[in-house]
N, C-alpha and C. Protein backbone atom coordinates (compact mmCIF):
# COMPACT_ATOMS: atom_id res chain seq x y z
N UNK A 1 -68.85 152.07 52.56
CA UNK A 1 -68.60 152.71 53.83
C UNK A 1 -69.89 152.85 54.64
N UNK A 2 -70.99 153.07 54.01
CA UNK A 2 -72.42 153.43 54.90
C UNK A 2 -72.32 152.16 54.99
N UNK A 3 -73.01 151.11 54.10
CA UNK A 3 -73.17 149.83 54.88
C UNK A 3 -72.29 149.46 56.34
N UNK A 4 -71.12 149.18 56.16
CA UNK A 4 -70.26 149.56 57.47
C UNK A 4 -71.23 150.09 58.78
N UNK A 5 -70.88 151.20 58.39
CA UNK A 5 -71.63 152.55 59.78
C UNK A 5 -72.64 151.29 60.32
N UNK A 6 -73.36 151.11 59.44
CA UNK A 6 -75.30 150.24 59.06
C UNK A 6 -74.92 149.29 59.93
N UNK A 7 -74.35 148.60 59.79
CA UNK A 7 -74.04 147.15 60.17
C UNK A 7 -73.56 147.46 61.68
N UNK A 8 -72.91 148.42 62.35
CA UNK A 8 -72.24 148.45 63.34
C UNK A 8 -73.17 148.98 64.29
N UNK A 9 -74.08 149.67 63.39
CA UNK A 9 -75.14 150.48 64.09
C UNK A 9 -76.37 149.45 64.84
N UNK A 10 -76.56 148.40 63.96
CA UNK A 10 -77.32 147.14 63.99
C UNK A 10 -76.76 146.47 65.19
N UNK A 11 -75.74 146.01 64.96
CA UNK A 11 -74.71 144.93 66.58
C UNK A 11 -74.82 145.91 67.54
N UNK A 12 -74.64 147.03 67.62
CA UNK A 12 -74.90 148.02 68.53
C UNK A 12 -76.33 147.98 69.36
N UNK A 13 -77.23 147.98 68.63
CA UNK A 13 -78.89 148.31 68.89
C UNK A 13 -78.70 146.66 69.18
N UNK A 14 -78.34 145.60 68.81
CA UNK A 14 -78.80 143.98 69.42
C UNK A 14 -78.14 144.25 70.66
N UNK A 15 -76.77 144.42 70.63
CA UNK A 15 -76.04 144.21 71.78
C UNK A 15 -76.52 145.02 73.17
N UNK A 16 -77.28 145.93 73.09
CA UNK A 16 -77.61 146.30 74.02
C UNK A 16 -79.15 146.16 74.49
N UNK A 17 -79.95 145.13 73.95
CA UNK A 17 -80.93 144.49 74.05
C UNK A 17 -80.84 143.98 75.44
N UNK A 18 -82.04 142.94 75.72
CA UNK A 18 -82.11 142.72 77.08
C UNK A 18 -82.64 141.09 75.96
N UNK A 19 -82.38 140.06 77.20
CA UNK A 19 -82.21 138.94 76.24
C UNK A 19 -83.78 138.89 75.86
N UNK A 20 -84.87 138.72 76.66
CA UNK A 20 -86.37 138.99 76.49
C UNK A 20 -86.60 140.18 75.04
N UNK A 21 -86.15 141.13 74.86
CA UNK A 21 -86.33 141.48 73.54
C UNK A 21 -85.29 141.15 72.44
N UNK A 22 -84.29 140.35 72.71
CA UNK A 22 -83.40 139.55 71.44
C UNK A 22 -84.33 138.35 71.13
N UNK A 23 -85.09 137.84 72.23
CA UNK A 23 -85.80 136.60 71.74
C UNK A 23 -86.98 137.36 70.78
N UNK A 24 -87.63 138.16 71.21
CA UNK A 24 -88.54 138.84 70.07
C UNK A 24 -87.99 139.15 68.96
N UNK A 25 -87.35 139.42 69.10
CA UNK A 25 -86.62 139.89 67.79
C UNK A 25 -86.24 138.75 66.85
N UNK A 26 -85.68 137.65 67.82
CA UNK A 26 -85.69 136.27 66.93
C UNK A 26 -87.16 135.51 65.90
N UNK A 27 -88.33 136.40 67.07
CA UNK A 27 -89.24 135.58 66.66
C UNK A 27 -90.21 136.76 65.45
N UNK A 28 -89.67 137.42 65.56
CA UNK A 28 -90.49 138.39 64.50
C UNK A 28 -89.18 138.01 62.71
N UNK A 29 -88.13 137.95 63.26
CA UNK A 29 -87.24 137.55 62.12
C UNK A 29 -88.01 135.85 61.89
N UNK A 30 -88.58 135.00 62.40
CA UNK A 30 -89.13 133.80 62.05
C UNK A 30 -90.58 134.32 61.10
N UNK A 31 -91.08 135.23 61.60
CA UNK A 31 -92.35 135.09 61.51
C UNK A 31 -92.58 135.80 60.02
N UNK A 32 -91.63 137.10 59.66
CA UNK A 32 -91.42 137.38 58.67
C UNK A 32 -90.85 136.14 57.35
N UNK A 33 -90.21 135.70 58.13
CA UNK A 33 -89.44 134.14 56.97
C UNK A 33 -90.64 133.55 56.79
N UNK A 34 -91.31 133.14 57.31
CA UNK A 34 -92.59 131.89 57.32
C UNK A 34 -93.78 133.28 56.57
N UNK A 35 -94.11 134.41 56.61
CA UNK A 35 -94.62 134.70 55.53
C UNK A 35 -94.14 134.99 54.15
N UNK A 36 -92.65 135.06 54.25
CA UNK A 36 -92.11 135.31 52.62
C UNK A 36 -91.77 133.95 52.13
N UNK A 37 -91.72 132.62 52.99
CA UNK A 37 -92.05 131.42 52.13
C UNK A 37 -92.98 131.26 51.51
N UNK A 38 -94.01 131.17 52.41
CA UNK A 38 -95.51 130.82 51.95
C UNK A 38 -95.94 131.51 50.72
N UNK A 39 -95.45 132.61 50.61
CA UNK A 39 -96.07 133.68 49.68
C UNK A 39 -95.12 133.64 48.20
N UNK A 40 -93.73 132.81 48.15
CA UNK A 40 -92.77 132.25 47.64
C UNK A 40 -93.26 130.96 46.90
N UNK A 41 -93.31 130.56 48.10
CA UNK A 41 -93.96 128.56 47.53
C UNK A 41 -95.67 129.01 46.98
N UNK A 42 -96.38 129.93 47.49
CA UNK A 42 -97.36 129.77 46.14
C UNK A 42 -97.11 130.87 45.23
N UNK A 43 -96.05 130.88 45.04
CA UNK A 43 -95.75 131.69 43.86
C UNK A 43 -94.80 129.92 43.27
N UNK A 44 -94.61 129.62 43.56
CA UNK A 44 -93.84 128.22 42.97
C UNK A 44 -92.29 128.14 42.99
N UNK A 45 -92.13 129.39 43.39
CA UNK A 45 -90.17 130.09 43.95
C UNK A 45 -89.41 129.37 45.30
N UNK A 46 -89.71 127.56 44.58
CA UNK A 46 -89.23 126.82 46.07
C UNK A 46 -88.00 127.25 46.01
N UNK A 47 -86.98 127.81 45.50
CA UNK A 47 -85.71 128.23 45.91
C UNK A 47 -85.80 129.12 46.60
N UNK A 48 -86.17 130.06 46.81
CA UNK A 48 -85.83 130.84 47.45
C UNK A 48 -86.64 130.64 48.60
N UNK A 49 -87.57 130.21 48.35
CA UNK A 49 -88.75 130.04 49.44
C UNK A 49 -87.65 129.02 51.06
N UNK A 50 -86.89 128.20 49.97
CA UNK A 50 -86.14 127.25 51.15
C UNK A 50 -85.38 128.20 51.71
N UNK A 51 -84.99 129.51 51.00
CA UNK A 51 -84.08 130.48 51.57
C UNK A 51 -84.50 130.83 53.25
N UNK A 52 -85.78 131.20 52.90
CA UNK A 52 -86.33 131.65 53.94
C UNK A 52 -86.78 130.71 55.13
N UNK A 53 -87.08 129.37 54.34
CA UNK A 53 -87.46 127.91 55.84
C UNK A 53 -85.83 127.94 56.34
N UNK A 54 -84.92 127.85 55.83
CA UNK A 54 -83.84 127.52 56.32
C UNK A 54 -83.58 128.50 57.34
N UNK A 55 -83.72 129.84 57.42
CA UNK A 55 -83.15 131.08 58.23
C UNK A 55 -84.10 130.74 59.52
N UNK A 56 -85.15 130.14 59.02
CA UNK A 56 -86.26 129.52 60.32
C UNK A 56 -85.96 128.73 61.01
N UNK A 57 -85.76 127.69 59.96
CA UNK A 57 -85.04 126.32 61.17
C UNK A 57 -83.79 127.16 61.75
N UNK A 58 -82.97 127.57 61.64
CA UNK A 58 -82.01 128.18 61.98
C UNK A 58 -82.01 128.54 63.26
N UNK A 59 -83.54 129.51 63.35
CA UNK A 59 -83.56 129.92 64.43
C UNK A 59 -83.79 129.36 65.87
N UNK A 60 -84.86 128.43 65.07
CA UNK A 60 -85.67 127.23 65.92
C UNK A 60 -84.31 126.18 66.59
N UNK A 61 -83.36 125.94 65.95
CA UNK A 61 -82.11 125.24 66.35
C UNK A 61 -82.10 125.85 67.40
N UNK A 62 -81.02 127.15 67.52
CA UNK A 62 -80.28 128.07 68.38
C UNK A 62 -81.45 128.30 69.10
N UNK A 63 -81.98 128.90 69.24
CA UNK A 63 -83.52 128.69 70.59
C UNK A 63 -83.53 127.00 71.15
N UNK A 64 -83.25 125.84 70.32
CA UNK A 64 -83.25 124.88 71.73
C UNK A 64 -82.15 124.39 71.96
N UNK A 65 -80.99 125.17 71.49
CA UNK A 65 -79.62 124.60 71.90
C UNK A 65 -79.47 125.48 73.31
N UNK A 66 -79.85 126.85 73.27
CA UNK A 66 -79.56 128.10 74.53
C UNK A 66 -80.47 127.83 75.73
N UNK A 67 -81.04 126.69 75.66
CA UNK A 67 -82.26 126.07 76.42
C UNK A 67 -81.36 125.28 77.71
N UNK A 68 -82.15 126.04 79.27
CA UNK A 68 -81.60 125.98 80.26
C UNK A 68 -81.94 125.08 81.00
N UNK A 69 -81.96 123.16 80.88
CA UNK A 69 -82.62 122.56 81.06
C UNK A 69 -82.55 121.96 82.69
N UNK A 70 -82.69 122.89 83.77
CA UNK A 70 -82.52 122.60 84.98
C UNK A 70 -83.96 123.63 84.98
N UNK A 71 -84.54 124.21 84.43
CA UNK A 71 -85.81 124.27 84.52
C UNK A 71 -87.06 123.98 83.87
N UNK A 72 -87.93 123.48 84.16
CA UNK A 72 -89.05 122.15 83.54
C UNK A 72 -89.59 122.73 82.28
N UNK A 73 -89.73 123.76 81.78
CA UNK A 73 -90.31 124.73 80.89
C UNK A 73 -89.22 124.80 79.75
N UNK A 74 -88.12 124.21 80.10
CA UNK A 74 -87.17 124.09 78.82
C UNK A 74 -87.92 122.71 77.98
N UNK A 75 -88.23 121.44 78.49
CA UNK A 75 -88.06 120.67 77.71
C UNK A 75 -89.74 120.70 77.06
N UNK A 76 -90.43 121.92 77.48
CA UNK A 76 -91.59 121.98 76.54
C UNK A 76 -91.15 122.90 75.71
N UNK A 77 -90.21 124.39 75.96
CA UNK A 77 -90.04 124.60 74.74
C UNK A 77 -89.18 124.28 73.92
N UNK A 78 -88.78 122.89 73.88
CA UNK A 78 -87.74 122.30 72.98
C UNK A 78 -89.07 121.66 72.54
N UNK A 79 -89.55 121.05 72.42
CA UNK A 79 -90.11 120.43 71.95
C UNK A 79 -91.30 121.21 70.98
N UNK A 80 -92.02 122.15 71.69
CA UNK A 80 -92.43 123.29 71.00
C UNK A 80 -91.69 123.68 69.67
N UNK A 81 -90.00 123.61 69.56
CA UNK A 81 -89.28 124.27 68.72
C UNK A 81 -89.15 122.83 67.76
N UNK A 82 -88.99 121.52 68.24
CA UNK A 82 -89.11 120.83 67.46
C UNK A 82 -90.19 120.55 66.47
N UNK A 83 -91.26 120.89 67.04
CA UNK A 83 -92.78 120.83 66.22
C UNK A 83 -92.56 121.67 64.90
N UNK A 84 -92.27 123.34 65.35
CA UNK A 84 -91.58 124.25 64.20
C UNK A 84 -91.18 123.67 63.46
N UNK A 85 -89.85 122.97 63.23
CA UNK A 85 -88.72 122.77 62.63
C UNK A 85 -90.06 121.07 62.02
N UNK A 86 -90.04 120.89 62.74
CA UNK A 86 -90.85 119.83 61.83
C UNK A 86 -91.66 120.01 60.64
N UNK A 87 -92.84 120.81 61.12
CA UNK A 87 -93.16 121.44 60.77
C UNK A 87 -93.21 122.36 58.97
N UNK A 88 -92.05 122.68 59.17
CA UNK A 88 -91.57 123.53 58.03
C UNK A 88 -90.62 122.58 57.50
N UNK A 89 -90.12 121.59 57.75
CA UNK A 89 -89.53 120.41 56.68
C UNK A 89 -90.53 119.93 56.12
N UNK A 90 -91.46 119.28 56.45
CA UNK A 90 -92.98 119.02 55.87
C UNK A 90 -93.54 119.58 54.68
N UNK A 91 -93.50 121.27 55.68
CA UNK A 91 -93.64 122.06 53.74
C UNK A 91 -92.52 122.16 52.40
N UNK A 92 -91.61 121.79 53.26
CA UNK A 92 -90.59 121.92 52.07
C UNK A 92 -90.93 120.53 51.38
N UNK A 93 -90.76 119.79 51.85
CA UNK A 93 -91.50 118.22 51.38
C UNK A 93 -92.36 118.43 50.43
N UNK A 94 -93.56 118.94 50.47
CA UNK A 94 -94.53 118.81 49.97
C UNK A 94 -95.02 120.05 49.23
N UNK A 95 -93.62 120.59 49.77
CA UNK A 95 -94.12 122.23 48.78
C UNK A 95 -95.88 122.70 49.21
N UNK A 96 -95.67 122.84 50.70
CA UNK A 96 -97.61 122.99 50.74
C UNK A 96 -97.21 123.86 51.90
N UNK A 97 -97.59 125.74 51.07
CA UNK A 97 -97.03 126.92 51.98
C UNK A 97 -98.67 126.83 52.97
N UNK A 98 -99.49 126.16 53.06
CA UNK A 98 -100.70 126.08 54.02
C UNK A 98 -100.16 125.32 54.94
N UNK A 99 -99.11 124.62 55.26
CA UNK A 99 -98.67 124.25 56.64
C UNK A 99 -97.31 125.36 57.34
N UNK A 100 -96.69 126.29 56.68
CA UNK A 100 -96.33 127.20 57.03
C UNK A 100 -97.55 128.19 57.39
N UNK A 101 -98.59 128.43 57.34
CA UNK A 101 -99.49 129.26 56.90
C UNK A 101 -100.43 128.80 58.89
N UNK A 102 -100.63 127.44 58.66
CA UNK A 102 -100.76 127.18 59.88
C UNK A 102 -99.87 127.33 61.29
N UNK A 103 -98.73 127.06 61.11
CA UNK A 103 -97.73 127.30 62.00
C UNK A 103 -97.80 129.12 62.52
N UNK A 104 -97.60 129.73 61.78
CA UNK A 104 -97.98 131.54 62.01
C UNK A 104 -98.62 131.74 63.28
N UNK A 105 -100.19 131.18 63.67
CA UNK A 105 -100.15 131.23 64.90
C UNK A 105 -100.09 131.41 66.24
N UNK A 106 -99.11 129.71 65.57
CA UNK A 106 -98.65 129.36 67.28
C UNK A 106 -97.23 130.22 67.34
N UNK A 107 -96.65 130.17 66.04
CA UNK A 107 -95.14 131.26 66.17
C UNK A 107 -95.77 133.00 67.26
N UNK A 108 -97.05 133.29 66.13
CA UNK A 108 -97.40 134.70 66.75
C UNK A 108 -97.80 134.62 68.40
N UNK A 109 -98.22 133.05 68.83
CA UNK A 109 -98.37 133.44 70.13
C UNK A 109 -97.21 132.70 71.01
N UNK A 110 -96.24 132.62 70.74
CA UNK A 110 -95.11 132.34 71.46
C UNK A 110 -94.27 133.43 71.14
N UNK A 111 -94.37 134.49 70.20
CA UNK A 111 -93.65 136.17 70.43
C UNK A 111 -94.26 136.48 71.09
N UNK A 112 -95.69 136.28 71.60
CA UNK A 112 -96.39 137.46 72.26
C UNK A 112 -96.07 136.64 73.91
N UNK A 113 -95.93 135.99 74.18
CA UNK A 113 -95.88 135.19 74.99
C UNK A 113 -94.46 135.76 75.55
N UNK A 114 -92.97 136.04 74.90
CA UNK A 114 -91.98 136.89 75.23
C UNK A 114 -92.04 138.15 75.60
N UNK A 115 -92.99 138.55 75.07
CA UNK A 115 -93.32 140.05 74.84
C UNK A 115 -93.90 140.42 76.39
N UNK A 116 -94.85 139.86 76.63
CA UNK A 116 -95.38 139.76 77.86
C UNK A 116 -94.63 139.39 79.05
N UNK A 117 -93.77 138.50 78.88
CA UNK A 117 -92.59 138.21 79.63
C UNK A 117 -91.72 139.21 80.05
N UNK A 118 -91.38 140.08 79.23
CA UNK A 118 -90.52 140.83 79.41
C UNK A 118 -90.97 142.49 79.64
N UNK A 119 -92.26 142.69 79.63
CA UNK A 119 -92.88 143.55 80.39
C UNK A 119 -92.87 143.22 81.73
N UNK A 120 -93.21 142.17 82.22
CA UNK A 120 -93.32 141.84 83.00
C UNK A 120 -91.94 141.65 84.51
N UNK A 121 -90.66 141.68 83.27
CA UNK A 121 -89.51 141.64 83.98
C UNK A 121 -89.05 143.06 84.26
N UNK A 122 -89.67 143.85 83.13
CA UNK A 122 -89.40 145.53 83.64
C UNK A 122 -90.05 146.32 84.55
N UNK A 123 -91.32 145.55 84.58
CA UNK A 123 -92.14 146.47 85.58
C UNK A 123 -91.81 145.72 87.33
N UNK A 124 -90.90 144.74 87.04
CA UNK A 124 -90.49 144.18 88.31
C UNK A 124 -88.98 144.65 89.00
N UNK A 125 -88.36 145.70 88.08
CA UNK A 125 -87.16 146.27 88.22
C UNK A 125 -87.64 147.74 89.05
């Protein structure tokens, strides 16, 4: 029954997000995955470790499928998202959590890059 409440309480707090902090939120849920791989794969726990690349690519998908391409800044960040997703197949490949490790980053400065965005859309309201 609490889980319930939990869960409703959660769709509640997204749903009333503003899309500029759902994308943060996407990208802090990436950024957390890409450190519990890395820290997974050198522990040698490629199972689970893929647990966590997969919830990544995941995300990286749905970020360039919602991509609004009648403006020019979509098809860099598709491509941006393809690098990701590249990226982190690579390490799964090669089981080498130092190319997740590199990616961190450019992930941390494309949240901050939203983040800023969306200050920026509030202080314009």
């Amino acid at each position: 029954m609490q889980s319930n409440a939990i869960f409703q309480y959660k769709q509640q707090s997204i749903s009333t997000m503003s899309r500029g902090e759902q994308l943060v939120l996407l990208f802090d849920e990436v950024i957390k995955n890409l450190h519990h791989a890395s820290l997974l794969m050198k522990q040698e726990d490629y199972t689970n470790s893929e647990k966590c690349t997969e919830k990544c690519k995941n995300i990286f998908q749905y970020l360039s499928s919602v991509l609004n391409f009648k403006y020019p800044i979509s098809k860099e960040l598709y491509d941006l998202y393809y690098f990701c997703n590249q990226q982190i197949i690579r390490s799964e490949i090669r089981r080498d959590p130092q190319l997740l490790d590199d990616l961190l980053p450019l992930v941390d400065e494309m949240r901050d890059t939203w983040v800023q965005a969306e200050k920026l859309v509030h202080m314009k309201k």
